[in-house]
Protein backbone atom coordinates (compact mmCIF):
# COMPACT_ATOMS: atom_id res chain seq x y z
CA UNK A 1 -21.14 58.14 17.32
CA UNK A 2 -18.73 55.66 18.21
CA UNK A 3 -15.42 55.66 16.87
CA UNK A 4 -14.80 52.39 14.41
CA UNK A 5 -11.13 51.27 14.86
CA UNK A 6 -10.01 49.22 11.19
CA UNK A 7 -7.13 47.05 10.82
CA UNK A 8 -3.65 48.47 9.03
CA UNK A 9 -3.11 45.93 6.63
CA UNK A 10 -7.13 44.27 5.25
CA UNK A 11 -9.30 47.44 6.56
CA UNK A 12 -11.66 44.81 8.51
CA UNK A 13 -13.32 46.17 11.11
CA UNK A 14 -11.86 45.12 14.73
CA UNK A 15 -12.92 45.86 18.51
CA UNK A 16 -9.59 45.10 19.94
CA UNK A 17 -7.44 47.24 21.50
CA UNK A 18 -4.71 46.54 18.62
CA UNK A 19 -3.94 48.05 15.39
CA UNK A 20 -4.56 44.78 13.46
CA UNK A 21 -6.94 42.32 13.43
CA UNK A 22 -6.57 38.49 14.28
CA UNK A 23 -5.11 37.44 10.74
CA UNK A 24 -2.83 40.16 9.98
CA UNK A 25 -1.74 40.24 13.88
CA UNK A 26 1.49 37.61 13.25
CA UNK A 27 2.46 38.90 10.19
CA UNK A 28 4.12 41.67 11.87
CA UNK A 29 6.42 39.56 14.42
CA UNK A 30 9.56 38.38 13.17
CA UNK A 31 10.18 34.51 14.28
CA UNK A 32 12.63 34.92 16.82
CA UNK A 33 9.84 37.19 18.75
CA UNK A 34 7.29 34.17 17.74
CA UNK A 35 9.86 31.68 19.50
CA UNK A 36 9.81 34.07 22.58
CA UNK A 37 6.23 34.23 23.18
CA UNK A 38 6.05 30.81 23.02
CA UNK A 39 8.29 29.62 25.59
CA UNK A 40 7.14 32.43 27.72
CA UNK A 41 3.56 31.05 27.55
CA UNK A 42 5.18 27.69 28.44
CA UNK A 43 6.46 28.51 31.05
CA UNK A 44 3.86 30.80 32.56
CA UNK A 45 1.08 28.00 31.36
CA UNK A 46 2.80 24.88 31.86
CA UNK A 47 0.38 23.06 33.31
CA UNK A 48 -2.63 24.93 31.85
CA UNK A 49 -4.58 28.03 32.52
CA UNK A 50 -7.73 27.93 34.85
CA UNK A 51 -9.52 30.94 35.15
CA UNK A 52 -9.87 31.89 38.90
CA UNK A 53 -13.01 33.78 38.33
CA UNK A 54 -15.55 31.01 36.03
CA UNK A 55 -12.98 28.01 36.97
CA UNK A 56 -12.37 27.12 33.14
CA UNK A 57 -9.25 26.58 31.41
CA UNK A 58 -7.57 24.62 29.17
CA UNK A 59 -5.11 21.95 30.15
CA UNK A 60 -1.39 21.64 28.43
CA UNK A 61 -0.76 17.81 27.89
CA UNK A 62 2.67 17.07 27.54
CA UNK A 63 2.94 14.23 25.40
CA UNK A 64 6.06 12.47 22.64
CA UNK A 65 6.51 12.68 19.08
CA UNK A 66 6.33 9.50 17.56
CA UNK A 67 9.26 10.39 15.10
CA UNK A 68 11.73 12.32 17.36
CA UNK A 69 10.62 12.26 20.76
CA UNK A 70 10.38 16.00 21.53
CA UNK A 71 8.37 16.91 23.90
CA UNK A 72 4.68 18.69 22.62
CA UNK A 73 2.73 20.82 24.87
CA UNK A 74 -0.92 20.39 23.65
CA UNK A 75 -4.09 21.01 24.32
CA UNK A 76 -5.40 18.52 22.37
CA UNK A 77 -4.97 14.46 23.88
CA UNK A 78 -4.34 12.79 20.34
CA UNK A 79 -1.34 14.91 18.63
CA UNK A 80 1.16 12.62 17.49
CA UNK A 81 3.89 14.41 15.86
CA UNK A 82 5.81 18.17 16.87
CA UNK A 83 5.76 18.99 12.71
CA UNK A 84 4.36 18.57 9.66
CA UNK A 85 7.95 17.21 8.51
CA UNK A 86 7.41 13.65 11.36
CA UNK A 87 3.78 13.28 10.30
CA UNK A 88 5.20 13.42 6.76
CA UNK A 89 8.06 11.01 7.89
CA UNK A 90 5.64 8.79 9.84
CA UNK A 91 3.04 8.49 7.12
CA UNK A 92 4.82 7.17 4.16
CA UNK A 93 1.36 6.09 2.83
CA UNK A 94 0.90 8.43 0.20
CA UNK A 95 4.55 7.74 -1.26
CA UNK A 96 3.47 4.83 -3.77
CA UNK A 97 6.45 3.25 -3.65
CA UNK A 98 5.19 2.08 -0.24
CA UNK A 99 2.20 1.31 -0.93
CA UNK A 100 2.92 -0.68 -3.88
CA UNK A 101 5.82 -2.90 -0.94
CA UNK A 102 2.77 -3.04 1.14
CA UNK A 103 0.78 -4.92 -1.22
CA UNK A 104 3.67 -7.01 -2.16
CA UNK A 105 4.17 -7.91 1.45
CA UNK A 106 0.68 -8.76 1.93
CA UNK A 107 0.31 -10.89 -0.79
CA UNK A 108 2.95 -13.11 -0.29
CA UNK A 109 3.34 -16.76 0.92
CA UNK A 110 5.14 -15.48 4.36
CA UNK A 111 2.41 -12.97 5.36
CA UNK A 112 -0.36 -16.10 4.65
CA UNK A 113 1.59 -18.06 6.83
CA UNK A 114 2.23 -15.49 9.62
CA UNK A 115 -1.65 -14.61 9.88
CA UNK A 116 -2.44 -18.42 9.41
CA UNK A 117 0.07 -18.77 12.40
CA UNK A 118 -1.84 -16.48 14.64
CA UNK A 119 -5.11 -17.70 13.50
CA UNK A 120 -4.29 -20.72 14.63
CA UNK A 121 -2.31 -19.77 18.07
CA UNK A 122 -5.26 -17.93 19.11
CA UNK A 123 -7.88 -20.93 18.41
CA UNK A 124 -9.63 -18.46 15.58
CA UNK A 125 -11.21 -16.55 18.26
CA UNK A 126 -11.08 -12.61 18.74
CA UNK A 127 -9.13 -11.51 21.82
CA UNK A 128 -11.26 -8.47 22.84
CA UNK A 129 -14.68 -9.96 22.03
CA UNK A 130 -13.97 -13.44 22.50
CA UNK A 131 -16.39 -14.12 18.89
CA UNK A 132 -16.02 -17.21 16.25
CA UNK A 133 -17.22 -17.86 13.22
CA UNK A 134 -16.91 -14.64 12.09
CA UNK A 135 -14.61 -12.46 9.85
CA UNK A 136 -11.15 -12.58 11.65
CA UNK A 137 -8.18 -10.32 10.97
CA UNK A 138 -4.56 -10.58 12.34
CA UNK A 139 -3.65 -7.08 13.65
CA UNK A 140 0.04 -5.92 14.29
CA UNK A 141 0.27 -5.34 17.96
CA UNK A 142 3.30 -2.94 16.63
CA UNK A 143 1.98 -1.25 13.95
CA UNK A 144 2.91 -2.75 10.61
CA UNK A 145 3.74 1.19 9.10
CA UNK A 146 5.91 1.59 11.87
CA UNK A 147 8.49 -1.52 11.77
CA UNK A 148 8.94 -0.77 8.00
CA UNK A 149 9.74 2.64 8.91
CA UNK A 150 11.78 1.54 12.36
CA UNK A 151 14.08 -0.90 10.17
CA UNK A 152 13.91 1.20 6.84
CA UNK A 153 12.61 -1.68 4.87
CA UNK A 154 12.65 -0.19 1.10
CA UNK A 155 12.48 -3.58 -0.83
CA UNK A 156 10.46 -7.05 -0.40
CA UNK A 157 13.78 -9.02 -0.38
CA UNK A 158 14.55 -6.27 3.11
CA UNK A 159 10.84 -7.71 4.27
CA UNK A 160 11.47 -11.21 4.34
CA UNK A 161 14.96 -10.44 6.29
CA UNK A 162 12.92 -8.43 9.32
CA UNK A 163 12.50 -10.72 12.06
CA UNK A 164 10.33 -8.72 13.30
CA UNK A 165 7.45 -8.38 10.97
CA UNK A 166 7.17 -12.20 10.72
CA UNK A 167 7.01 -12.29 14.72
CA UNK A 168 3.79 -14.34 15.84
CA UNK A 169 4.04 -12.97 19.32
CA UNK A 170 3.75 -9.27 17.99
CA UNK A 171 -0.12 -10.34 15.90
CA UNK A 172 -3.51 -11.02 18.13
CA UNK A 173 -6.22 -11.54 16.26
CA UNK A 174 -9.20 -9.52 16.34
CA UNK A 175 -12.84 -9.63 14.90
CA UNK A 176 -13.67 -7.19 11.96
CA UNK A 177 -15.65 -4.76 14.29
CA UNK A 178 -12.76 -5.17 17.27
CA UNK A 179 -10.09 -4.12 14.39
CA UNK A 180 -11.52 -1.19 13.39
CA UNK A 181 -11.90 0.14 17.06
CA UNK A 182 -7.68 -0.12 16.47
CA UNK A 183 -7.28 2.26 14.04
CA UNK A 184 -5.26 5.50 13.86
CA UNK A 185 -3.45 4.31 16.90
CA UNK A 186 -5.89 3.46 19.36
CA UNK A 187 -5.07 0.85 21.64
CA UNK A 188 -6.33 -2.54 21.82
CA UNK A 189 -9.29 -2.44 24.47
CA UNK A 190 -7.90 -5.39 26.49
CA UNK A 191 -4.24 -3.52 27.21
């Protein structure tokens, strides 16, 4: 009979060559010992790793926070931030204070003038689609989430002061369907 190896800490059953299994594995390592696995692997896999044998692999992509400009080695192509402390920095959408400036900003006479402004600079036609007549939306070309948090804009009276909110060269306007395809970051399919 073969001879079942268990893990030290949950008593799961494993088939590694280790003494624990997969979840209790890291609970072991202190952080500093963590840190120097990781920049080992970075540096030994800094491009990727191919398998010679099957030719598979994953490929690192270095890429930027959006908050503090570190450098991220991922795997994945749409990580934004290095931490959960940027992404909570970068999305201030779930503080309400924001949200609540956000509809105050919207709602105002200057923001009706500033879409009204690219409406009519753009001859009330979408710029990806080239479509009239339909439902047209004035999209930020810089996202609007990230000049408040660029110029710490905390108040409507700091709003009205940003030049560069109420910029008409930094709005395009885009058909409902066109705007959507914009979200989350994605870049306008013209650029």
């Amino acid at each position: 009979m073969k001879n079942i190896k268990r893990c030290k800490d949950c008593n799961k059953k494993i088939t590694r060559y280790s003494t624990y299994c997969r979840k209790c594995f890291g609970k072991h390592q202190t952080q500093e010992h963590k840190d120097k696995i990781r920049k080992t692997m970075l540096k030994k896999f800094k491009n990727g790793y191919i398998d010679p044998k099957t030719g598979r692999g994953r490929i690192w992509k270095k890429q930027v926070c959006l908050v503090c400009e570190k450098d991220i080695y991922s795997i994945t192509k749409n990580r934004k931030y290095c931490s959960k402390k940027c992404m909570g920095l970068a999305y201030r959408k779930s503080d309400r204070s924001f949200r609540e400036l956000r509809k105050v900003i919207y709602g105002n006479r200057l923001y009706r003038n500033w879409r009204k402004a690219v409406f009519v600079r753009d001859n009330y036609t979408c710029q990806t689609c080239g479509k009239r007549g339909c439902y047209l939306e004035a999209h930020h070309i810089k996202e609007f989430n990230r000049i408040i948090n660029d110029n710490n804009i905390t108040s409507i009276k700091e709003a009205y002061e940003c030049l560069e909110l109420w910029n008409i060269s930094n709005g395009v306007t885009l058909c409902q369907d066109c705007h959507n395809k914009t979200k989350r970051g994605r870049p306008l399919c013209h650029e």
